[in-house]
N, C-alpha and C. Protein backbone atom coordinates (compact mmCIF):
# COMPACT_ATOMS: atom_id res chain seq x y z
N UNK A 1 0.84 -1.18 0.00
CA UNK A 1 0.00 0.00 0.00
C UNK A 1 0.88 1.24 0.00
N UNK A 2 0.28 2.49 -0.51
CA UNK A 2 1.21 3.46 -0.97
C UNK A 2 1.04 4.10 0.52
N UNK A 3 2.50 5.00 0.41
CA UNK A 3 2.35 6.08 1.66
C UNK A 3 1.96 7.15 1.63
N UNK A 4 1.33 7.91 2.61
CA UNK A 4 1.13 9.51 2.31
C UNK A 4 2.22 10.21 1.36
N UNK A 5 3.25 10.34 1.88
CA UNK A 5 3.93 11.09 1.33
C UNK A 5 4.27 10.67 -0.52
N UNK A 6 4.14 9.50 -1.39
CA UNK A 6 4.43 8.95 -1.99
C UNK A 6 3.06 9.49 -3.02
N UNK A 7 1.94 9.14 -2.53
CA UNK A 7 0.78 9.93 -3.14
C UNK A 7 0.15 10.62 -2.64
N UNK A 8 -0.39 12.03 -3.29
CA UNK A 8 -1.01 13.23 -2.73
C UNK A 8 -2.72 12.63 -2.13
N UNK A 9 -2.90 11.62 -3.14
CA UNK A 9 -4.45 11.51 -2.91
C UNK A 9 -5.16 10.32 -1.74
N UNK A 10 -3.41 9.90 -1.19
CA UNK A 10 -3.62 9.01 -0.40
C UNK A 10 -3.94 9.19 0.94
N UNK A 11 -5.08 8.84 1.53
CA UNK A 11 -5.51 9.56 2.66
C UNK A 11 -6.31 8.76 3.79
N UNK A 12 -6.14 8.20 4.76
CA UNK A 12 -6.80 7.73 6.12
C UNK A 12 -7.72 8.47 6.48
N UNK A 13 -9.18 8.00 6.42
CA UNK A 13 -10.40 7.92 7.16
C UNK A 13 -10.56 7.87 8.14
N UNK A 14 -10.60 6.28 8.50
CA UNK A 14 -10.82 5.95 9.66
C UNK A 14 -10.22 4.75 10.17
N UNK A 15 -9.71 4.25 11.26
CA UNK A 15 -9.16 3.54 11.79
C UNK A 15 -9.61 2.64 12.77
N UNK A 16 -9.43 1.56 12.80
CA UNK A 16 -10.13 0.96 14.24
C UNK A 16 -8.60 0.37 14.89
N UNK A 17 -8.27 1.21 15.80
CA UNK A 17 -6.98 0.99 16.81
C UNK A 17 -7.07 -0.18 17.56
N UNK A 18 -8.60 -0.34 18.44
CA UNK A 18 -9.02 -1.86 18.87
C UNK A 18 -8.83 -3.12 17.81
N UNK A 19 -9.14 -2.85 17.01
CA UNK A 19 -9.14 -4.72 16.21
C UNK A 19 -7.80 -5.19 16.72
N UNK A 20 -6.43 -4.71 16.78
CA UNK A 20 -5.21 -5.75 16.52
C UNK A 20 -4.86 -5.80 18.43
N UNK A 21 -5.66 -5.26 19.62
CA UNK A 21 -5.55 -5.80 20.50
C UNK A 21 -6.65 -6.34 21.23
N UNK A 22 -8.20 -6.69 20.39
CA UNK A 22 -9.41 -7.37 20.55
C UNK A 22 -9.01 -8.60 20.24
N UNK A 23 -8.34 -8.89 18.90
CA UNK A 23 -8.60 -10.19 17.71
C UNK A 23 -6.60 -10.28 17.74
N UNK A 24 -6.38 -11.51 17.27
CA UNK A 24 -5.37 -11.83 16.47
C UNK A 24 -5.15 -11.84 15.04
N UNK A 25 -5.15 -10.77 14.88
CA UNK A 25 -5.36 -10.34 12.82
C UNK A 25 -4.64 -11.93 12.36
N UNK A 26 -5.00 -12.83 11.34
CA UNK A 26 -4.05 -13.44 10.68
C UNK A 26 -3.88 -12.96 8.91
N UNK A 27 -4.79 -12.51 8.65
CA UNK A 27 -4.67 -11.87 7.51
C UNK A 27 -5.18 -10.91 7.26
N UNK A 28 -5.05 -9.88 6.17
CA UNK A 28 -5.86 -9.08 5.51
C UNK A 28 -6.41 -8.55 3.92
N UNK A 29 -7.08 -7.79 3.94
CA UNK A 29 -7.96 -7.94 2.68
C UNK A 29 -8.24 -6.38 1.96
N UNK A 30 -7.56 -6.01 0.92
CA UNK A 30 -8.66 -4.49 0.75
C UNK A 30 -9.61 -4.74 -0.33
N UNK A 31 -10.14 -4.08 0.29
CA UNK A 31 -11.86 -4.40 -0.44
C UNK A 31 -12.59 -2.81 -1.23
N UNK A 32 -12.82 -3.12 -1.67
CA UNK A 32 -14.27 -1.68 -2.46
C UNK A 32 -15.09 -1.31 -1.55
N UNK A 33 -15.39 -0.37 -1.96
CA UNK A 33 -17.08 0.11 -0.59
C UNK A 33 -17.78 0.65 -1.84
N UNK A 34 -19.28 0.22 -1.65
CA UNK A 34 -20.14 0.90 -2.63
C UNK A 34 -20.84 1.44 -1.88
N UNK A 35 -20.66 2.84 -2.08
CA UNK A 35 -21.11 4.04 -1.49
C UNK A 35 -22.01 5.20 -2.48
N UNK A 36 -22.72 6.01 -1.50
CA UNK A 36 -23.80 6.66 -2.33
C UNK A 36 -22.98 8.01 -1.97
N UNK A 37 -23.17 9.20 -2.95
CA UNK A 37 -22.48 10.22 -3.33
C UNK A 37 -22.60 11.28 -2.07
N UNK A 38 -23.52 11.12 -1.56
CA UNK A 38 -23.38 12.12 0.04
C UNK A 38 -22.27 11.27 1.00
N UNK A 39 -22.20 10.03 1.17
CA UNK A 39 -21.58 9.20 1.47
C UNK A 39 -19.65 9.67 1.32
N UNK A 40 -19.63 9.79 0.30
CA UNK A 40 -18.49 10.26 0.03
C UNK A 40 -18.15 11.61 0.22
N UNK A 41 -18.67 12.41 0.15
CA UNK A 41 -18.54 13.74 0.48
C UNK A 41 -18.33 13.85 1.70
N UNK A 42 -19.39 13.11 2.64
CA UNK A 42 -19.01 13.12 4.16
C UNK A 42 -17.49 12.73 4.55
N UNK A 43 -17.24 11.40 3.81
CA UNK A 43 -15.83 11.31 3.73
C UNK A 43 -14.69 11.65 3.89
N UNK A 44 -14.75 12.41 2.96
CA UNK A 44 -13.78 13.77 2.09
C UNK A 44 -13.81 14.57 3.59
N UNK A 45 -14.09 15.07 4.24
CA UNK A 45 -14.50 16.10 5.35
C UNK A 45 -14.04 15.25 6.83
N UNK A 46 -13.53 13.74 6.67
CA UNK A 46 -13.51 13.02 7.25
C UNK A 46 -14.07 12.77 8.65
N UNK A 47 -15.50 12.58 8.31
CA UNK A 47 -16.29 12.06 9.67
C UNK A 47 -17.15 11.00 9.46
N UNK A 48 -16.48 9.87 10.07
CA UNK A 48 -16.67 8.15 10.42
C UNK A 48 -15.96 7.60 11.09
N UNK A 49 -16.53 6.53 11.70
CA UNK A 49 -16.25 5.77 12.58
C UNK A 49 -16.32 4.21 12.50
N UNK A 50 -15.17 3.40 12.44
CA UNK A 50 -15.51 2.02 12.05
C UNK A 50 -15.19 1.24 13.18
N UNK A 51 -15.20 1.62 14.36
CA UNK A 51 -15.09 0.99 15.52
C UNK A 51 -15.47 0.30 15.78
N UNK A 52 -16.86 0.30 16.18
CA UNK A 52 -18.02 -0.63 16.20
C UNK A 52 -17.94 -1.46 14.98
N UNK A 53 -17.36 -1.44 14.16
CA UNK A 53 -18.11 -2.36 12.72
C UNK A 53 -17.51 -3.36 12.55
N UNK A 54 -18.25 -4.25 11.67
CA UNK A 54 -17.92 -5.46 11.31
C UNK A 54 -18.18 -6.00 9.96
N UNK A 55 -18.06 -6.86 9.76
CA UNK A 55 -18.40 -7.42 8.21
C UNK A 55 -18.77 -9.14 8.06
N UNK A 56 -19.56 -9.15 7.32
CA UNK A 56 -19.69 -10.71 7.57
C UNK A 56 -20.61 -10.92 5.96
N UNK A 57 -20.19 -12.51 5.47
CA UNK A 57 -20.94 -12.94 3.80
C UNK A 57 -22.20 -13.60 4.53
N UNK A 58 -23.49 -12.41 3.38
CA UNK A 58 -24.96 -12.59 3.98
C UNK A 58 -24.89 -12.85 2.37
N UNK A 59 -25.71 -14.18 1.85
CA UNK A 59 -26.41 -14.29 0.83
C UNK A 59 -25.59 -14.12 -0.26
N UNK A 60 -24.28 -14.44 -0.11
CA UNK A 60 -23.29 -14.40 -1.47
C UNK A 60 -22.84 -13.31 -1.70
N UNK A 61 -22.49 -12.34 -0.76
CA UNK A 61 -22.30 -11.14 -0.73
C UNK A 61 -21.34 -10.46 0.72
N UNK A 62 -20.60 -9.77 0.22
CA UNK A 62 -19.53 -9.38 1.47
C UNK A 62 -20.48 -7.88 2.10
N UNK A 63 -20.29 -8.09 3.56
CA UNK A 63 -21.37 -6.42 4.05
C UNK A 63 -20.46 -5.84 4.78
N UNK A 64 -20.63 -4.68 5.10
CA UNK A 64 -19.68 -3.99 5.88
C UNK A 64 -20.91 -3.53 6.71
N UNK A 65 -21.23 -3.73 8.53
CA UNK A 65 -22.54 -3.94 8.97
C UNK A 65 -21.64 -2.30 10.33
N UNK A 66 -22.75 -1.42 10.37
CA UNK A 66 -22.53 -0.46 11.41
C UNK A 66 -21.80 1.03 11.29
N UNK A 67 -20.88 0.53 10.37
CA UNK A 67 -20.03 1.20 10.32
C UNK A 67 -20.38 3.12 10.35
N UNK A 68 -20.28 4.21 10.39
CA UNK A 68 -20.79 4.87 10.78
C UNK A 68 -20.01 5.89 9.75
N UNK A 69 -21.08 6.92 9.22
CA UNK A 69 -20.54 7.88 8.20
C UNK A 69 -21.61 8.72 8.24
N UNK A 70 -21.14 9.72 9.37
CA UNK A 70 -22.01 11.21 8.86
C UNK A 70 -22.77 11.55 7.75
N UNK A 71 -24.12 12.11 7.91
CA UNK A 71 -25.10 12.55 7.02
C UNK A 71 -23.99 14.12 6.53
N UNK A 72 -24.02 14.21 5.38
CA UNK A 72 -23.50 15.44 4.80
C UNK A 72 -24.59 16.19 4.37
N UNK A 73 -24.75 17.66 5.04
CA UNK A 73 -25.14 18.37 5.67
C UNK A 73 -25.91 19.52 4.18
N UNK A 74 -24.95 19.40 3.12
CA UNK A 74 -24.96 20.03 1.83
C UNK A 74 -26.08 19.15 0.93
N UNK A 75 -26.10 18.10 1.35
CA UNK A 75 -26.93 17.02 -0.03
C UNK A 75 -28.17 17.24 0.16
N UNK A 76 -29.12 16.95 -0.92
CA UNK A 76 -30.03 17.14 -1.44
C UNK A 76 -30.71 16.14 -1.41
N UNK A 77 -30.13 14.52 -1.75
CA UNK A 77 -30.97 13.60 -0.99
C UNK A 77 -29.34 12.83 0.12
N UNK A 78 -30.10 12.97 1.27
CA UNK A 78 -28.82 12.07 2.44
C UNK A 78 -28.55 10.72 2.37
N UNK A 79 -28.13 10.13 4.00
CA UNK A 79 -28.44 8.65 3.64
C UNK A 79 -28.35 8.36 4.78
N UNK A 80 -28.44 7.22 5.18
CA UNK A 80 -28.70 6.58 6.50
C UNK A 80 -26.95 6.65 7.23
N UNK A 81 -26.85 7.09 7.99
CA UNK A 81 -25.68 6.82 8.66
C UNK A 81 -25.23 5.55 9.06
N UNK A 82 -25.81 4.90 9.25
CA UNK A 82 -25.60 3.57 10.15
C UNK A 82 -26.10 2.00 9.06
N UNK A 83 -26.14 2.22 7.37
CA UNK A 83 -26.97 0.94 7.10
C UNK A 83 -25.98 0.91 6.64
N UNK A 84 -26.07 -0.83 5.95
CA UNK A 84 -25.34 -1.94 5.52
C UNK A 84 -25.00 -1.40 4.46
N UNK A 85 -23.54 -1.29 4.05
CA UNK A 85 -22.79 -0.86 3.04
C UNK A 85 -22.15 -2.59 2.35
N UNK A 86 -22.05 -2.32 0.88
CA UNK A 86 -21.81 -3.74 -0.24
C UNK A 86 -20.52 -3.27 -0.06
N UNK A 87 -19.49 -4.36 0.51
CA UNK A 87 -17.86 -4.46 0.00
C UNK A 87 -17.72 -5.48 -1.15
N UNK A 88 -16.98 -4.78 -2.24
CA UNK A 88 -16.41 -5.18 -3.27
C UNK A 88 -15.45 -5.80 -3.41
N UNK A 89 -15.43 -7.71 -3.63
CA UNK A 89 -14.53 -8.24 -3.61
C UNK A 89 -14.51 -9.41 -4.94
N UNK A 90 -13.76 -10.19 -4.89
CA UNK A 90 -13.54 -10.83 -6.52
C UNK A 90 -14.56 -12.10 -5.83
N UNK A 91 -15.30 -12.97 -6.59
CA UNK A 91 -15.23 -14.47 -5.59
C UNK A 91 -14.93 -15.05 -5.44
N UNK A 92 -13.55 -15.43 -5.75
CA UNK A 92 -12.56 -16.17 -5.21
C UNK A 92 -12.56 -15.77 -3.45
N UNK A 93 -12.45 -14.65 -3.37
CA UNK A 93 -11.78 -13.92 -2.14
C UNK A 93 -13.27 -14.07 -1.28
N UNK A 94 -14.40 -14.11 -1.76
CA UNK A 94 -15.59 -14.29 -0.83
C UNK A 94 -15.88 -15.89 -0.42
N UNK A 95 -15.33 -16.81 -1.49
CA UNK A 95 -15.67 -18.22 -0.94
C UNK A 95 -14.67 -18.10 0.24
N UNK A 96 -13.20 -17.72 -0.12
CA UNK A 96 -12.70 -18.02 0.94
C UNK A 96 -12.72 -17.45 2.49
N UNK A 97 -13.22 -16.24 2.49
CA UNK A 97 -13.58 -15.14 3.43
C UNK A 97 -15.07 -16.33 4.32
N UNK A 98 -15.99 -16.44 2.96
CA UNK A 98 -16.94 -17.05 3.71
C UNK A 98 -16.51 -19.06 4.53
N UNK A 99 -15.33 -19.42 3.68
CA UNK A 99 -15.04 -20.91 4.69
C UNK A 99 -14.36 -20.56 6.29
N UNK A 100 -13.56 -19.46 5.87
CA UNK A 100 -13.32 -18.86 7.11
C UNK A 100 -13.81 -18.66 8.26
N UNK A 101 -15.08 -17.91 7.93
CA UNK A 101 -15.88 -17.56 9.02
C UNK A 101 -17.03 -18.58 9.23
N UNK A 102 -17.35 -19.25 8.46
CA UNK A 102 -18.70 -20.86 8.80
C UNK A 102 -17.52 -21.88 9.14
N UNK A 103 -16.32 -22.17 9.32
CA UNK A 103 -15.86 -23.41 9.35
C UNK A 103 -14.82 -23.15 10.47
N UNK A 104 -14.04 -21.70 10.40
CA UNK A 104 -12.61 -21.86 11.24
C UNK A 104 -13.37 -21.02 12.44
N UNK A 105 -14.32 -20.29 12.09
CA UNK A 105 -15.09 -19.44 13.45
C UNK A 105 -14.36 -18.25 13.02
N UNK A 106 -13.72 -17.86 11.87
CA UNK A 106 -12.91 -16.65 12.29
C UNK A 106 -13.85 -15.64 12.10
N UNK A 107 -13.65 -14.39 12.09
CA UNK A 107 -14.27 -12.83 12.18
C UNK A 107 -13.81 -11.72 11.80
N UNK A 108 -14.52 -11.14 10.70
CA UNK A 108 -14.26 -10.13 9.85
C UNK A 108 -14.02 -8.88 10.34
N UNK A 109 -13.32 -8.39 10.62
CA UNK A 109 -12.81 -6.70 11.05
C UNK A 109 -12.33 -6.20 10.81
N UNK A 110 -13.29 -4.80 10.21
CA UNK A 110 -12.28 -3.95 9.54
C UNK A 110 -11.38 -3.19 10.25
N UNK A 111 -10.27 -2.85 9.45
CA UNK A 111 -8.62 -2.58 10.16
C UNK A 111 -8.47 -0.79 9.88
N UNK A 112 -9.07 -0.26 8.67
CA UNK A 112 -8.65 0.95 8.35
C UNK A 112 -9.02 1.45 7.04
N UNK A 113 -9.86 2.54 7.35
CA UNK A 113 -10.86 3.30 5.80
C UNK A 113 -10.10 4.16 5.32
N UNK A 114 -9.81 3.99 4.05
CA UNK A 114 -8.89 5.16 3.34
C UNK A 114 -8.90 5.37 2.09
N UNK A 115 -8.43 7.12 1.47
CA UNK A 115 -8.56 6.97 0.27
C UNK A 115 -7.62 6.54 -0.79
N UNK A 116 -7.31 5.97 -1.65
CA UNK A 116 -6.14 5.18 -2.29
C UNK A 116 -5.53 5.92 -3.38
N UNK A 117 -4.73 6.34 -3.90
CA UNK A 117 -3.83 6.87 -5.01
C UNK A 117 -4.63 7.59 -5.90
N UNK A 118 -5.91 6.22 -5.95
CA UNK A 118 -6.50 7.03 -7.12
C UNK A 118 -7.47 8.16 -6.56
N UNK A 119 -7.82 7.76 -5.36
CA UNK A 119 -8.81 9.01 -4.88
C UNK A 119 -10.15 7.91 -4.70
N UNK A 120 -10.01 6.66 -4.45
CA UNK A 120 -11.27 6.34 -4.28
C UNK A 120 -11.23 5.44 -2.44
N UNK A 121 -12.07 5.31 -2.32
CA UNK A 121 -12.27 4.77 -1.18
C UNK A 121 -11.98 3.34 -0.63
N UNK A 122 -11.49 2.91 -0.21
CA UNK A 122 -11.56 1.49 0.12
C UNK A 122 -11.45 1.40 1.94
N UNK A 123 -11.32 -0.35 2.22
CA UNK A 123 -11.42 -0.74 3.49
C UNK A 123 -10.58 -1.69 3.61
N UNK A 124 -9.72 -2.00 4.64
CA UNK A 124 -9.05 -3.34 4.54
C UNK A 124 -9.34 -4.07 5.40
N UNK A 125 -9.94 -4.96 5.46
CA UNK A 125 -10.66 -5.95 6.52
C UNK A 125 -9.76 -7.03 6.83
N UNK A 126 -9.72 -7.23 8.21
CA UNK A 126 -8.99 -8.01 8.86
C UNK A 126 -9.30 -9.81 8.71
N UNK A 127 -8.89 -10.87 8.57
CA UNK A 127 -9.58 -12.28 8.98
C UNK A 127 -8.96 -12.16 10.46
N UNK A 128 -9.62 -12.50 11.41
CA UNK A 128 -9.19 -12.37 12.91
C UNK A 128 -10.02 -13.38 13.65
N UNK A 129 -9.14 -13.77 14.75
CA UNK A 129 -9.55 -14.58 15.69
C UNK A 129 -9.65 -13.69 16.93
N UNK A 130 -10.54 -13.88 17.63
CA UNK A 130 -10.78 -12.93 19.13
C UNK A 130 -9.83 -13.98 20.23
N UNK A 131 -8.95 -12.49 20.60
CA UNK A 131 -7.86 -12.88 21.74
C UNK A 131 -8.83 -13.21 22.98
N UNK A 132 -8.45 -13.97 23.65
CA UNK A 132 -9.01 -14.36 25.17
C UNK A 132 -8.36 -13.40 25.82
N UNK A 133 -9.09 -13.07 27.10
CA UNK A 133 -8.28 -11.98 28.52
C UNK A 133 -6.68 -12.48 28.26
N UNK A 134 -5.82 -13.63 28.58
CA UNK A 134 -4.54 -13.90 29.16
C UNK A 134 -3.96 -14.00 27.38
N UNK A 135 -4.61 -13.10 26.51
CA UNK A 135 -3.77 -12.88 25.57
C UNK A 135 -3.73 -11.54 25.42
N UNK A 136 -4.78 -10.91 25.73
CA UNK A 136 -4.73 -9.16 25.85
C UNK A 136 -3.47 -9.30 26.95
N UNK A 137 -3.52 -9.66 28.00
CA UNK A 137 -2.48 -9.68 29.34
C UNK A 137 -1.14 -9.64 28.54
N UNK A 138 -0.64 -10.96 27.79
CA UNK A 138 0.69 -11.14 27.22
C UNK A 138 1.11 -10.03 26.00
N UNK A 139 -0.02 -9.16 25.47
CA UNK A 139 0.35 -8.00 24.24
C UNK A 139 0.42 -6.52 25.03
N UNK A 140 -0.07 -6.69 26.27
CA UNK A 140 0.19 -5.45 27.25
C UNK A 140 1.33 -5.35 27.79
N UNK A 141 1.82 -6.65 27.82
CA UNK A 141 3.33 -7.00 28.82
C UNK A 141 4.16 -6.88 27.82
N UNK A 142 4.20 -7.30 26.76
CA UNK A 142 4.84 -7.31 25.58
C UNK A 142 5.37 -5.54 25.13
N UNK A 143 4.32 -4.87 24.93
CA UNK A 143 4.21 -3.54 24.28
C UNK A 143 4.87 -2.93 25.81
N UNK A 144 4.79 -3.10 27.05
CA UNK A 144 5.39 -2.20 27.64
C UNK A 144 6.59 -2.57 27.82
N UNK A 145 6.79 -4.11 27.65
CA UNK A 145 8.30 -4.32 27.42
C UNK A 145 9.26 -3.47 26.82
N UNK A 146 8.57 -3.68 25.27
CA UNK A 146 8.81 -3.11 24.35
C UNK A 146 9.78 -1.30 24.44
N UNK A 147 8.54 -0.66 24.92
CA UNK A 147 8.21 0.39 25.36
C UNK A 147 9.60 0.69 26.15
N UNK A 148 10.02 0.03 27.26
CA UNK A 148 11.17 -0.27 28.63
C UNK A 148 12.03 -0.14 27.73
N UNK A 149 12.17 -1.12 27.01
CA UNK A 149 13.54 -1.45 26.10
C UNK A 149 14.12 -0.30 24.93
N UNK A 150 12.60 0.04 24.83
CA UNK A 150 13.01 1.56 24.03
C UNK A 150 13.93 2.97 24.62
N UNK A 151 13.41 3.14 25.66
CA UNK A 151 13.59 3.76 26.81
C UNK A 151 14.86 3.85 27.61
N UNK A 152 15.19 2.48 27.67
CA UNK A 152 16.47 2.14 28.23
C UNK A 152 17.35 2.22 26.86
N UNK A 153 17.43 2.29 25.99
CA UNK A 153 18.28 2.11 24.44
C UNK A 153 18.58 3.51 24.19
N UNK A 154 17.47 4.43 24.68
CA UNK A 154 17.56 6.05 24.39
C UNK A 154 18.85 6.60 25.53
N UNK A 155 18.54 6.11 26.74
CA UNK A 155 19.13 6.29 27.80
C UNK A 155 20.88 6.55 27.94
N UNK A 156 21.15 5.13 27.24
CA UNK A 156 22.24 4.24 27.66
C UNK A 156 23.02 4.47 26.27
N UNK A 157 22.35 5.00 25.27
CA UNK A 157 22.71 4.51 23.63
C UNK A 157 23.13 6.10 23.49
């Protein structure tokens, strides 16, 4: 994926900071969003929230369920803030998304809304397994390790 600085039109939305210490990401996915034109404008102005959201294959079809995108304030016809948005994926990538989640139990979460090189929108959805308590415990101990070791390297270095 490109970096800010690399393309002008490349730009972060929205983020969900919880997914990678809720879930154990094992893979990820960027996907399309089919979005309605107030939808995007709200965008652009960047106010949403994908915290709460999730995604899951209803009926042969990938959803992006919650996710939250300001009514833009200028449009002429609005849209629901809160309904089921169509993610755009090949079907190759939906059979396997969908054995995933009916067979391994895993769970779709999106990781981070942004706009891409070309200026259009996408999502990259996580395949994730939900960490138990005494694995949140070992990524807290870990990161402040981390954190120590940084600290002490600045110190001493």
């Amino acid at each position: 994926m490109a970096k800010p600085k690399d393309n002008p039109n490349y730009k972060v939305i929205a983020e969900n900071r919880r997914a990678r210490y809720d879930y154990a990401i094992e893979d990820d996915l960027e996907c399309g969003i089919q979005l309605l034109g107030s939808e995007v404008k709200s965008l652009r102005t960047g106010q949403s929230n994908i915290a709460e959201s999730y995604a899951h294959v209803d009926e042969g079809e990938l959803w992006l369920v919650n996710a939250y995108i300001a009514p833009y304030e200028q449009a002429m016809f609005g849209h629901e803030d809160r309904r089921k948005r169509k993610l755009l994926v090949s079907k190759k990538e939906l059979s396997d998304l969908w054995n995933a989640t009916q067979r391994k139990g895993m769970t779709l979460v999106p990781l981070v809304m942004y706009f891409n090189h070309k200026g259009r929108a996408k999502i990259k959805i996580g395949l994730a397994k939900g960490k138990k308590l005494h694995d949140k415990r070992e990524s807290d101990a870990k990161r402040d390790w981390n954190r120590q070791k940084a600290r002490l390297m600045k110190d001493h270095g």
